[in-house]
PDB file of N, CA and C in Angstrom:
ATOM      1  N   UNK A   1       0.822  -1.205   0.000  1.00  0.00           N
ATOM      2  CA  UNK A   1       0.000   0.000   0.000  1.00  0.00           C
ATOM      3  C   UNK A   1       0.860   1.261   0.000  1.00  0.00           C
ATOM      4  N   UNK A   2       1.937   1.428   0.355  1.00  0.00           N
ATOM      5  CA  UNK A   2       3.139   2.390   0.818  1.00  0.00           C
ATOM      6  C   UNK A   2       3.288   2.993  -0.543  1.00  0.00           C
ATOM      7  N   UNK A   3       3.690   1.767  -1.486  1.00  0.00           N
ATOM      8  CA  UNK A   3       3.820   2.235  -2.981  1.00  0.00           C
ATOM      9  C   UNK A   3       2.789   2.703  -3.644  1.00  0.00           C
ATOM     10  N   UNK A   4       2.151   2.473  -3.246  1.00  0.00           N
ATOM     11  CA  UNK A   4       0.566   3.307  -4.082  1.00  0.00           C
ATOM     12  C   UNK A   4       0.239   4.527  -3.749  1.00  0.00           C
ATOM     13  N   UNK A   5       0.470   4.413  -2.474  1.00  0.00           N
ATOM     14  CA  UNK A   5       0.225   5.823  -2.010  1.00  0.00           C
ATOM     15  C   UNK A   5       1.220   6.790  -2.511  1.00  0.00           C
ATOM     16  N   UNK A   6       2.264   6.807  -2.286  1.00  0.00           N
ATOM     17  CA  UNK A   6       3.898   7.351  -2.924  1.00  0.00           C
ATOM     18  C   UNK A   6       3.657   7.655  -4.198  1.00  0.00           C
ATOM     19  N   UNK A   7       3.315   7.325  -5.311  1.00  0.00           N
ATOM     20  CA  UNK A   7       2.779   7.273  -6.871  1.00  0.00           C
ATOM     21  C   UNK A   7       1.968   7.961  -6.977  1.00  0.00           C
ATOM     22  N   UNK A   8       0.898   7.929  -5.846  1.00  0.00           N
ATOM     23  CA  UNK A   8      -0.419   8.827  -6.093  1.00  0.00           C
ATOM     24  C   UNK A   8      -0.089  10.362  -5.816  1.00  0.00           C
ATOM     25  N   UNK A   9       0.641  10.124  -4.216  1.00  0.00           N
ATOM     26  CA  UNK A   9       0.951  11.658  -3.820  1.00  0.00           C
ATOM     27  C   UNK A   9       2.249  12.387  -4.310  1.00  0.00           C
ATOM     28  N   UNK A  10       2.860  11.373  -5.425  1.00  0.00           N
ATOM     29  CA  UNK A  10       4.146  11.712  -5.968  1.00  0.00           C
ATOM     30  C   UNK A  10       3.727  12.876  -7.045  1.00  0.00           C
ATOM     31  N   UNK A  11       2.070  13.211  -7.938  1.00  0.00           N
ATOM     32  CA  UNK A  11       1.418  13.475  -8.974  1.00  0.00           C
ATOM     33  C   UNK A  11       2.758  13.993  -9.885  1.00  0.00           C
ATOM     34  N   UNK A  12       2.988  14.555 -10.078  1.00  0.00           N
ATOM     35  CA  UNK A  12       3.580  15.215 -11.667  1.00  0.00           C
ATOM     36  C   UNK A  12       5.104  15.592 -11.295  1.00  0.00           C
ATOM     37  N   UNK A  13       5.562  15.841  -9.751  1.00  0.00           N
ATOM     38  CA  UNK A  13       6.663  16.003  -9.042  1.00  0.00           C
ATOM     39  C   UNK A  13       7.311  14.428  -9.859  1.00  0.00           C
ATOM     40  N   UNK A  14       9.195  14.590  -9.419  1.00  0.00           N
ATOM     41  CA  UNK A  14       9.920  13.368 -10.155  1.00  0.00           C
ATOM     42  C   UNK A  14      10.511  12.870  -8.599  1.00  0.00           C
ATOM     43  N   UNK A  15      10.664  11.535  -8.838  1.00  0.00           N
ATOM     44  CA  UNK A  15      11.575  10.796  -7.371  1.00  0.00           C
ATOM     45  C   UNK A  15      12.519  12.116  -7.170  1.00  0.00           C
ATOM     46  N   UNK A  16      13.381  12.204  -8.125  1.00  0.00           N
ATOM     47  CA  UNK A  16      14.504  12.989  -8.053  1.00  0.00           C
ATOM     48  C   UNK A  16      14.081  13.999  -7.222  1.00  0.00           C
ATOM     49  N   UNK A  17      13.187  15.190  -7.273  1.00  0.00           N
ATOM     50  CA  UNK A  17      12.595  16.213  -6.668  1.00  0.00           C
ATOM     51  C   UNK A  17      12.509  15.978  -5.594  1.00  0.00           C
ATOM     52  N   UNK A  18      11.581  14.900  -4.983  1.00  0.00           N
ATOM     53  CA  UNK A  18      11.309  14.274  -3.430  1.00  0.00           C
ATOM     54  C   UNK A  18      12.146  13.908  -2.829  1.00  0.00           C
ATOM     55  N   UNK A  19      13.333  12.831  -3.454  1.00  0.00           N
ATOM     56  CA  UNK A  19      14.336  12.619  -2.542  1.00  0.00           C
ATOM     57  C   UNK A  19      15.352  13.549  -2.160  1.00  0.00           C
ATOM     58  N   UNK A  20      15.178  14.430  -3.023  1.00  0.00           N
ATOM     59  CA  UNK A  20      16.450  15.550  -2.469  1.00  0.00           C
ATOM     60  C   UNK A  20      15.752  16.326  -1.697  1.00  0.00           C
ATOM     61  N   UNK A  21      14.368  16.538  -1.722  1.00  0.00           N
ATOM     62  CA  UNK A  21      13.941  17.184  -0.324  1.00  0.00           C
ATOM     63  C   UNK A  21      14.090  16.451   1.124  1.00  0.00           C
ATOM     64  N   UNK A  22      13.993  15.249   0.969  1.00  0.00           N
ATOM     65  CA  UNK A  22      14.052  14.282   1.679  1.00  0.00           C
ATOM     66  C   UNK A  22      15.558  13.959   2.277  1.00  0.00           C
ATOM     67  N   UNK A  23      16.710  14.169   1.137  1.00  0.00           N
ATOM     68  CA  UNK A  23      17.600  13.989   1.633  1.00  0.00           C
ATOM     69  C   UNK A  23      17.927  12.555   1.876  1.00  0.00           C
ATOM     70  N   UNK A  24      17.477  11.875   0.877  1.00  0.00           N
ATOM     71  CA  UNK A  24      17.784  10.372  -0.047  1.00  0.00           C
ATOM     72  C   UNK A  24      18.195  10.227  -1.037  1.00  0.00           C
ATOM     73  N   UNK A  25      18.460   9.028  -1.093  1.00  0.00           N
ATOM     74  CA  UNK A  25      19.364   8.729  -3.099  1.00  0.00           C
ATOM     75  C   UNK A  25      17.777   8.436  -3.907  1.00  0.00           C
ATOM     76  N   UNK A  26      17.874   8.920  -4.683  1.00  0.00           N
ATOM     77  CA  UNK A  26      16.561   8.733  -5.477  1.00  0.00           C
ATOM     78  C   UNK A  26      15.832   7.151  -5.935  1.00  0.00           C
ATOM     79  N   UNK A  27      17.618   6.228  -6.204  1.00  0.00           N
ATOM     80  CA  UNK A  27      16.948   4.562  -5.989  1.00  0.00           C
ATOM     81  C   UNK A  27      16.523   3.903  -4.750  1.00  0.00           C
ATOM     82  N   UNK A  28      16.692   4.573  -3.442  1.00  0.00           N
ATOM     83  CA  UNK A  28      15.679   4.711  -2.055  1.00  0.00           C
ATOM     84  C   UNK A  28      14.299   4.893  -2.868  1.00  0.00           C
ATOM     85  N   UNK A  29      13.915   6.202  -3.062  1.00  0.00           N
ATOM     86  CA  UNK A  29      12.493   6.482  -2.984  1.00  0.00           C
ATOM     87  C   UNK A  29      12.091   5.946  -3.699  1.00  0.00           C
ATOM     88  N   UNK A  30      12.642   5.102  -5.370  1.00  0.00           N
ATOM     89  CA  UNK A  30      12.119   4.493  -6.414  1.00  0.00           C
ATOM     90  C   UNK A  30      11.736   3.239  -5.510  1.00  0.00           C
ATOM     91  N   UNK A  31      12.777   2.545  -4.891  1.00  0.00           N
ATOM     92  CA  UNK A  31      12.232   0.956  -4.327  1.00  0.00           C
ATOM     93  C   UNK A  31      11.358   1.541  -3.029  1.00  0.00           C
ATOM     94  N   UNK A  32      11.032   2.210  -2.547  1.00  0.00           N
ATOM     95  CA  UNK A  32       9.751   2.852  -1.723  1.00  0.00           C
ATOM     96  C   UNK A  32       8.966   2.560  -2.539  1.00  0.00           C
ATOM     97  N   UNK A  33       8.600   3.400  -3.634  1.00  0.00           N
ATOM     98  CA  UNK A  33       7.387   3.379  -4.518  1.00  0.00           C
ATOM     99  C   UNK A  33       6.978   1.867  -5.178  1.00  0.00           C
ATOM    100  N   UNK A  34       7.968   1.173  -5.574  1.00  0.00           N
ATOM    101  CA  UNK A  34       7.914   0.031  -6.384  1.00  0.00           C
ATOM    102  C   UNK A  34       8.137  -1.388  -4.803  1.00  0.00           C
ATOM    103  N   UNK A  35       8.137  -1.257  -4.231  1.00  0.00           N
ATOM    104  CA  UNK A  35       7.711  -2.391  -2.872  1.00  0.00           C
ATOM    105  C   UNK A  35       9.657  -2.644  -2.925  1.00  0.00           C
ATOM    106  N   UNK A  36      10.278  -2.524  -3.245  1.00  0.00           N
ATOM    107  CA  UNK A  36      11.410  -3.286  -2.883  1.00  0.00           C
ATOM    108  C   UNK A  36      12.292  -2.716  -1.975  1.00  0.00           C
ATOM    109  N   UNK A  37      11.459  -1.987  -0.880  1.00  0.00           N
ATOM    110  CA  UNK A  37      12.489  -1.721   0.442  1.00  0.00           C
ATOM    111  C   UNK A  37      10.935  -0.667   1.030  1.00  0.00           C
ATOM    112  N   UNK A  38      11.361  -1.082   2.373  1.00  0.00           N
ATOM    113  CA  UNK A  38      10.440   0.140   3.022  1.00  0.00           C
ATOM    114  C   UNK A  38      11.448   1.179   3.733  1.00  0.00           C
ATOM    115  N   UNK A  39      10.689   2.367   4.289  1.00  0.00           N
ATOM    116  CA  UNK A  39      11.807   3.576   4.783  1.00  0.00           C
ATOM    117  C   UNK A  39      11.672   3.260   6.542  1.00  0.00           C
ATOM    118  N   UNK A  40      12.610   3.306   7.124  1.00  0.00           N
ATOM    119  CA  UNK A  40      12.715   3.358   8.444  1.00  0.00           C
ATOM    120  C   UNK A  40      11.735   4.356   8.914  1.00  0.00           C
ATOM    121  N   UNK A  41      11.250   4.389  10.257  1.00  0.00           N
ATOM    122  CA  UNK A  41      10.479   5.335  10.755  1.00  0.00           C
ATOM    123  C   UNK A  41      10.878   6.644  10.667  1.00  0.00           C
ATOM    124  N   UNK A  42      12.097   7.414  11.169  1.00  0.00           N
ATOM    125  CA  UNK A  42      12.114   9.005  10.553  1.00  0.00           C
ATOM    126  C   UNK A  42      12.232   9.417   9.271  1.00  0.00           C
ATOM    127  N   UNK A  43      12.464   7.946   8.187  1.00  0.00           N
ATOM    128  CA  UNK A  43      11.982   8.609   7.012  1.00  0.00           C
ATOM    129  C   UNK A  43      10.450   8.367   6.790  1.00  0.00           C
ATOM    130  N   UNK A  44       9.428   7.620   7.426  1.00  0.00           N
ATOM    131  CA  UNK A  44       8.270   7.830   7.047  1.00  0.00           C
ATOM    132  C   UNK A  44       7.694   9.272   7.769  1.00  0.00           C
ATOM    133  N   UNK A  45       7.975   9.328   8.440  1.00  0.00           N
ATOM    134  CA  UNK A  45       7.839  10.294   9.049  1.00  0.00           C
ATOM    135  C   UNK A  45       8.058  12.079   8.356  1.00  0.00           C
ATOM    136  N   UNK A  46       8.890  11.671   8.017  1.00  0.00           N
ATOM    137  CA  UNK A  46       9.839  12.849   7.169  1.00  0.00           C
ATOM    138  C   UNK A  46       8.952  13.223   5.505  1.00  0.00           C
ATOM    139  N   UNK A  47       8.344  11.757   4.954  1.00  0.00           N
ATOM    140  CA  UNK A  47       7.517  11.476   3.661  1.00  0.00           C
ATOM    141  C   UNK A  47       6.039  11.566   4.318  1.00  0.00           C
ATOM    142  N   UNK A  48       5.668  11.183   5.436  1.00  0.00           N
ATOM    143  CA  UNK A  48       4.492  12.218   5.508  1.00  0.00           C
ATOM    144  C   UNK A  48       4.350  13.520   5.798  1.00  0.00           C
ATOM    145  N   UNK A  49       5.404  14.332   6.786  1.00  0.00           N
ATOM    146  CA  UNK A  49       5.691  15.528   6.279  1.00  0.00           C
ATOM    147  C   UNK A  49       5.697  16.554   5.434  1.00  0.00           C
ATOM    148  N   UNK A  50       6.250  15.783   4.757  1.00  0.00           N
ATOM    149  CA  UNK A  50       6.223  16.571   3.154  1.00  0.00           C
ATOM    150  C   UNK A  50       5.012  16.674   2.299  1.00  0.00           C
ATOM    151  N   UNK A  51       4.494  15.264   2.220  1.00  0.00           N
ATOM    152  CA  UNK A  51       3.035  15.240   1.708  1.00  0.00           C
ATOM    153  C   UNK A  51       2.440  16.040   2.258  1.00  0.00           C
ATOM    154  N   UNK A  52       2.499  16.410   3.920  1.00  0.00           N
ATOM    155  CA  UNK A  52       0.803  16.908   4.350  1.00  0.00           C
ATOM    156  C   UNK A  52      -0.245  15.784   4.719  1.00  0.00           C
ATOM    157  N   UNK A  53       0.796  15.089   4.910  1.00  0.00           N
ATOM    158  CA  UNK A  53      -0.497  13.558   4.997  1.00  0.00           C
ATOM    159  C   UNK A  53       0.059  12.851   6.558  1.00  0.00           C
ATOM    160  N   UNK A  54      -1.062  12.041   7.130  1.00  0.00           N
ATOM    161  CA  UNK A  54      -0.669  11.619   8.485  1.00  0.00           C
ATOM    162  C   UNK A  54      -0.232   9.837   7.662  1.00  0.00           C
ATOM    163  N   UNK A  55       0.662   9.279   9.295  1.00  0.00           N
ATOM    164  CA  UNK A  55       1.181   8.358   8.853  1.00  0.00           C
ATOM    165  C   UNK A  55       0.215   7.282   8.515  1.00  0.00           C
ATOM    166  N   UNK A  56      -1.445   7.488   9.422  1.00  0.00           N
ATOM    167  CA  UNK A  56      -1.915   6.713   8.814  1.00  0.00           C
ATOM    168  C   UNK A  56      -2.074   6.066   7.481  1.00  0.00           C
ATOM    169  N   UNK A  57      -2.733   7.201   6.959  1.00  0.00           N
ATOM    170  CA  UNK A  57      -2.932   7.673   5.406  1.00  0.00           C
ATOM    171  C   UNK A  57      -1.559   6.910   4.500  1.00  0.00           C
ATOM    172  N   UNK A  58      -0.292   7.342   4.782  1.00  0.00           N
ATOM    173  CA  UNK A  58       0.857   7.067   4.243  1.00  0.00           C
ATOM    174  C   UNK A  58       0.917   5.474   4.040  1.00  0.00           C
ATOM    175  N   UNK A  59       0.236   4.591   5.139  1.00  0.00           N
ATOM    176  CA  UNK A  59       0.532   3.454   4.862  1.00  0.00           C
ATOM    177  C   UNK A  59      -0.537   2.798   4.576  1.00  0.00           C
ATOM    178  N   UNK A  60      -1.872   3.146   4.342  1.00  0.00           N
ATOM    179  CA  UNK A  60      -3.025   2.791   3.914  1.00  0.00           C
ATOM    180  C   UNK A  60      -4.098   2.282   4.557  1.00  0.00           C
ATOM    181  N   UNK A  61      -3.560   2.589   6.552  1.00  0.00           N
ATOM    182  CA  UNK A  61      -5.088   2.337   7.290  1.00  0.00           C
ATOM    183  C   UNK A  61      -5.965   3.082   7.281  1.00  0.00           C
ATOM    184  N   UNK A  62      -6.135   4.406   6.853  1.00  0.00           N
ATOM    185  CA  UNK A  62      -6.996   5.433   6.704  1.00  0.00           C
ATOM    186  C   UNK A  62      -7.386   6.250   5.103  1.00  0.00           C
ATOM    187  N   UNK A  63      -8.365   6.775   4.706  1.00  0.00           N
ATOM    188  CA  UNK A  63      -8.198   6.677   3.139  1.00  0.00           C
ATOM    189  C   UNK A  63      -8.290   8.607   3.170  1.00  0.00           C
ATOM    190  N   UNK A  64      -8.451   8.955   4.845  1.00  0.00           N
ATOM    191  CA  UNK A  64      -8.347  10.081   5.302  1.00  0.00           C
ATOM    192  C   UNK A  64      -7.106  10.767   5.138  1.00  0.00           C
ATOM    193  N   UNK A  65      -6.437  11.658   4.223  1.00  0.00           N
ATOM    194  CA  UNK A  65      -5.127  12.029   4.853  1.00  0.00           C
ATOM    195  C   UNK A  65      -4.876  13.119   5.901  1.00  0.00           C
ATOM    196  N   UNK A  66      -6.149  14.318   6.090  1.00  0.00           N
ATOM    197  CA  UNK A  66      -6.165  14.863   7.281  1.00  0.00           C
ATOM    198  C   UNK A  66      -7.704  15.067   7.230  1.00  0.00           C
ATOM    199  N   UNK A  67      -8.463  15.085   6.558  1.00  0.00           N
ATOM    200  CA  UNK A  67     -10.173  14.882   6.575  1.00  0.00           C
ATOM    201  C   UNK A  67     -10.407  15.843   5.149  1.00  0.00           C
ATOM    202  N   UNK A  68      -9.192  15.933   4.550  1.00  0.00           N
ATOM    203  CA  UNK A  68      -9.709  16.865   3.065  1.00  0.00           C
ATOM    204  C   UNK A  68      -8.687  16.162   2.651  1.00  0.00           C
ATOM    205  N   UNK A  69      -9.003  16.244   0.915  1.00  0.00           N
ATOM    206  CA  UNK A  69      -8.723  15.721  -0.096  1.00  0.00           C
ATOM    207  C   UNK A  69      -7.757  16.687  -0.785  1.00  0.00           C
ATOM    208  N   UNK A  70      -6.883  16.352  -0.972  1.00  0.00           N
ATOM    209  CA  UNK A  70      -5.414  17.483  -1.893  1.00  0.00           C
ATOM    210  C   UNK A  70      -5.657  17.060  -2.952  1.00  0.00           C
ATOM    211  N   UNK A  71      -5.988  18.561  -4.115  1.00  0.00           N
ATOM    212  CA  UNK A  71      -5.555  17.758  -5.600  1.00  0.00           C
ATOM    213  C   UNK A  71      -3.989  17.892  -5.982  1.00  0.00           C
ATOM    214  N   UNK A  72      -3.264  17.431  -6.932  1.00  0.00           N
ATOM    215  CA  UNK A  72      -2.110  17.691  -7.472  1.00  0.00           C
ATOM    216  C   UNK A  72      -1.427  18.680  -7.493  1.00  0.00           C
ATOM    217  N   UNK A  73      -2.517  19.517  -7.966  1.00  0.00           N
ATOM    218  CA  UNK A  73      -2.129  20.818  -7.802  1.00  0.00           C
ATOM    219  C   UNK A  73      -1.260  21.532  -6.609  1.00  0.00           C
ATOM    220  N   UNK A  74      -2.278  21.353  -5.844  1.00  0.00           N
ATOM    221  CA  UNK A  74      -2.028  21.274  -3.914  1.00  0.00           C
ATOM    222  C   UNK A  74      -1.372  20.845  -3.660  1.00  0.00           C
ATOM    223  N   UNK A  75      -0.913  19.802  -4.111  1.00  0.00           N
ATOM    224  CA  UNK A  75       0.483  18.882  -3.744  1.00  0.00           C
ATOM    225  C   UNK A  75       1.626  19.717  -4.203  1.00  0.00           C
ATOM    226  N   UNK A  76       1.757  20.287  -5.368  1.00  0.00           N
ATOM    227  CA  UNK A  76       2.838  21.203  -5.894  1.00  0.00           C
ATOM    228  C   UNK A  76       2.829  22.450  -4.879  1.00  0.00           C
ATOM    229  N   UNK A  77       1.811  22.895  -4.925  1.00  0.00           N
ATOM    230  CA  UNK A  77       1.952  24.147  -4.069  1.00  0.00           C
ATOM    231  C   UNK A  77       2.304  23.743  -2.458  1.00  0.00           C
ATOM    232  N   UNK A  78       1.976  23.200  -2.206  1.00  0.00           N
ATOM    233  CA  UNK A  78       2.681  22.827  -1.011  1.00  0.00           C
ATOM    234  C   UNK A  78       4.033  22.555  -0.415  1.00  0.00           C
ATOM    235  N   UNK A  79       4.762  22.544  -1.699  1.00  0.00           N
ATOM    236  CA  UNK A  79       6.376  21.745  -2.009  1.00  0.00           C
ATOM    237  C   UNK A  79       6.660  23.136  -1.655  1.00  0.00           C
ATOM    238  N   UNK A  80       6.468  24.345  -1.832  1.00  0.00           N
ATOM    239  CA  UNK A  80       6.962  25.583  -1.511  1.00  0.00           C
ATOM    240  C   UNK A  80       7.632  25.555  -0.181  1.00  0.00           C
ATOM    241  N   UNK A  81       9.196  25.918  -0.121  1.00  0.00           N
ATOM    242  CA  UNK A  81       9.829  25.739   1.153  1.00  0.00           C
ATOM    243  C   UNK A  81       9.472  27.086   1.410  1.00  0.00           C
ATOM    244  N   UNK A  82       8.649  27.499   2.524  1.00  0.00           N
ATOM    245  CA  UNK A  82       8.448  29.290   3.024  1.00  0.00           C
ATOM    246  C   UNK A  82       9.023  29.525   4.829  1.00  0.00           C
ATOM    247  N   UNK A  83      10.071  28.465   4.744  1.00  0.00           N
ATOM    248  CA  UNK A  83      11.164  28.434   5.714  1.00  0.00           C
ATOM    249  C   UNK A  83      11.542  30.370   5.839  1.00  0.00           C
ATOM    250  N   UNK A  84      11.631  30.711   7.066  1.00  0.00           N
ATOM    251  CA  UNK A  84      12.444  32.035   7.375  1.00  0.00           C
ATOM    252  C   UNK A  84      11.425  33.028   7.097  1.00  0.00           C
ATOM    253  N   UNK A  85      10.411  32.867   6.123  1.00  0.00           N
ATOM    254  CA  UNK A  85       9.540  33.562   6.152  1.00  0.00           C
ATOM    255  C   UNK A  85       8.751  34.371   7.109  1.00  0.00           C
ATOM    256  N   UNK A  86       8.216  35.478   7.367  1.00  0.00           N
ATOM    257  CA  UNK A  86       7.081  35.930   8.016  1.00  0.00           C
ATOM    258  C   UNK A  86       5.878  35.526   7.863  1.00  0.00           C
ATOM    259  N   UNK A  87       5.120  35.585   9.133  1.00  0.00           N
ATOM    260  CA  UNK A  87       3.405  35.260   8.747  1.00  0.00           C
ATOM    261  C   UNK A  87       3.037  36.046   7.671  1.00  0.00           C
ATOM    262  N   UNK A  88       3.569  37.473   7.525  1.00  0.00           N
ATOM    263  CA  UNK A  88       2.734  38.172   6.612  1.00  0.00           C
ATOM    264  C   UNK A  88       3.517  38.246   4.947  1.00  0.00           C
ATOM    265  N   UNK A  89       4.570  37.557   5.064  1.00  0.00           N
ATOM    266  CA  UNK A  89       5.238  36.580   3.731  1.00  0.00           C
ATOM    267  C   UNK A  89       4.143  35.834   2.975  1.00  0.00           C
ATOM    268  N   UNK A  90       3.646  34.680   4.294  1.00  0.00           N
ATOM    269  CA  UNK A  90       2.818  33.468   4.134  1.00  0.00           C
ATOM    270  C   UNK A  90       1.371  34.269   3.593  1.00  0.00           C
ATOM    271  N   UNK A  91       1.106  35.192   4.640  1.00  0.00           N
ATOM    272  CA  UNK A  91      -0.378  35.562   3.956  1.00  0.00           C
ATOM    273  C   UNK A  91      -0.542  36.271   2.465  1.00  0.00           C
ATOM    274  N   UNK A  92       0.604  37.046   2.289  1.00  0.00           N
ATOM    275  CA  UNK A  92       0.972  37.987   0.834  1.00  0.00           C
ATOM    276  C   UNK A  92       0.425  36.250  -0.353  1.00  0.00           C
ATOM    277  N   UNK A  93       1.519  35.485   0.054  1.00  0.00           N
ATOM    278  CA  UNK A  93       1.445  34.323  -0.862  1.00  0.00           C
ATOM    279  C   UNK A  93       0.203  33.492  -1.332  1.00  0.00           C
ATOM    280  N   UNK A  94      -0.565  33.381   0.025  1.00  0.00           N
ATOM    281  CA  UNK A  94      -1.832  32.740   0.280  1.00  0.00           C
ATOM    282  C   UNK A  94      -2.513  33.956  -0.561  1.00  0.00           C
ATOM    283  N   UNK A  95      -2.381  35.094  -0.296  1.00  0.00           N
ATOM    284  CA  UNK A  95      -3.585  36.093  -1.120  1.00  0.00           C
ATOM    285  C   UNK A  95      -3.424  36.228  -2.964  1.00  0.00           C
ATOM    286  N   UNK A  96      -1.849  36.048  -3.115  1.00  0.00           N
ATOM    287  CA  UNK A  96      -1.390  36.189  -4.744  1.00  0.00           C
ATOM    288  C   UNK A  96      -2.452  34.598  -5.343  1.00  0.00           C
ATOM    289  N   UNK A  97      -1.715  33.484  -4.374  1.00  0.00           N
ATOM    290  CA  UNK A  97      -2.291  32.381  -5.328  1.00  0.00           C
ATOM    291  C   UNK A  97      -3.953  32.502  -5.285  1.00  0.00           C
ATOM    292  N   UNK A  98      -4.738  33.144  -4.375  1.00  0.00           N
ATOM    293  CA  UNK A  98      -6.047  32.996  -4.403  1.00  0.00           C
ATOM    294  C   UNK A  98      -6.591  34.091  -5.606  1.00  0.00           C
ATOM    295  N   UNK A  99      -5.986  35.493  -5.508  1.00  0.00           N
ATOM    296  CA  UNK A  99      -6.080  35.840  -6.903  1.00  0.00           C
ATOM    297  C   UNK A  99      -6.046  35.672  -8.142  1.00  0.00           C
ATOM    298  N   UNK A 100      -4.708  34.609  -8.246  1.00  0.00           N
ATOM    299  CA  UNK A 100      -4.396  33.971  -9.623  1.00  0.00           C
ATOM    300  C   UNK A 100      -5.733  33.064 -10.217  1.00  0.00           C
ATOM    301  N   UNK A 101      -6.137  32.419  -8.709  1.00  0.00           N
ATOM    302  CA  UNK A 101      -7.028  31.246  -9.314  1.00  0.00           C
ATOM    303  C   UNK A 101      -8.535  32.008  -9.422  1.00  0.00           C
ATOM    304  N   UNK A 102      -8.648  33.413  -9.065  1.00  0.00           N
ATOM    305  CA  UNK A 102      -9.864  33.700  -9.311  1.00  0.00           C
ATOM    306  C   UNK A 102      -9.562  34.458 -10.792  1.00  0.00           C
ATOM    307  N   UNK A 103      -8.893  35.033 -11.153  1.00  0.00           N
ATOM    308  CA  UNK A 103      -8.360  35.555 -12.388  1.00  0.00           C
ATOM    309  C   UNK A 103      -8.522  34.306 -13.728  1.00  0.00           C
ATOM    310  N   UNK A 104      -7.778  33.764 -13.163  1.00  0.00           N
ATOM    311  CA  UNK A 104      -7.859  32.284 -14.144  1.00  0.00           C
ATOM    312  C   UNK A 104      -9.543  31.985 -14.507  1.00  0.00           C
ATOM    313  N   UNK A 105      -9.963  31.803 -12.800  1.00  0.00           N
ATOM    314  CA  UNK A 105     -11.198  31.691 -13.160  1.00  0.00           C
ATOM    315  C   UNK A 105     -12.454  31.797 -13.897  1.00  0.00           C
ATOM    316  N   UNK A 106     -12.199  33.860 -14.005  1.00  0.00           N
ATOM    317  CA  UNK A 106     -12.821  34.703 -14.579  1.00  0.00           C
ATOM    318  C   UNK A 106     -13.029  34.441 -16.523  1.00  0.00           C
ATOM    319  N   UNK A 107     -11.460  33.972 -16.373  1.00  0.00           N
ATOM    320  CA  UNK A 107     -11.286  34.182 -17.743  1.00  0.00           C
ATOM    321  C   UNK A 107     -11.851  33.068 -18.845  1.00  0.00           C
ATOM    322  N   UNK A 108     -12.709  31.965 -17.858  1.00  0.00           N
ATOM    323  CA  UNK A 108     -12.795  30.807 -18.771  1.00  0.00           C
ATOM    324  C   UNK A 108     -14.164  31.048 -19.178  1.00  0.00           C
TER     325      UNK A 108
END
């Protein structure tokens, strides 16, 4: 189930991308995804992290990952490191992308 999940929440991002956030060799996260090794506990830990997802979810007892559903999209935007940042960094950002997507919106 580990690998399914990993594939799913991997969407359009590459191993390469994840494991260097992760701070793994990328044939780690490939045999993660493909069943031929599992990650010790501070790296599951570390890969639900990143997702946004609890460990349940990560290993497939829950189909919940926090009681809402991330699309792909969300998954990318989330990869945003806003480390060092200010709250009012975070809110500027939160207000640009909510504009973009009502702009976008408008226009279809």
């Amino acid at each position: 189930m580990l690998g399914k999940r990993l594939k799913e929440l991997r969407g359009k991002r590459t191993q390469a991308e994840i494991a260097d956030h992760l701070h793994i060799q990328r044939a780690n996260y490939s045999h993660y995804e493909n069943g031929r090794a599992e990650p010790n506990l501070k790296t599951l830990v570390d890969i639900a992290d990143f997702f946004g997802v609890s460990l349940d979810f990560l290993l497939g007892r829950t189909n919940e990952s926090h009681g809402w559903e991330v699309s792909t999209q969300e998954k990318d935007y989330m990869m945003i490191d806003v480390t060092g940042l200010t709250k009012d960094d975070i809110q500027f950002i939160e207000q640009t992308v909510q504009f973009l997507r009502k702009k976008r919106g408008e226009g279809k």
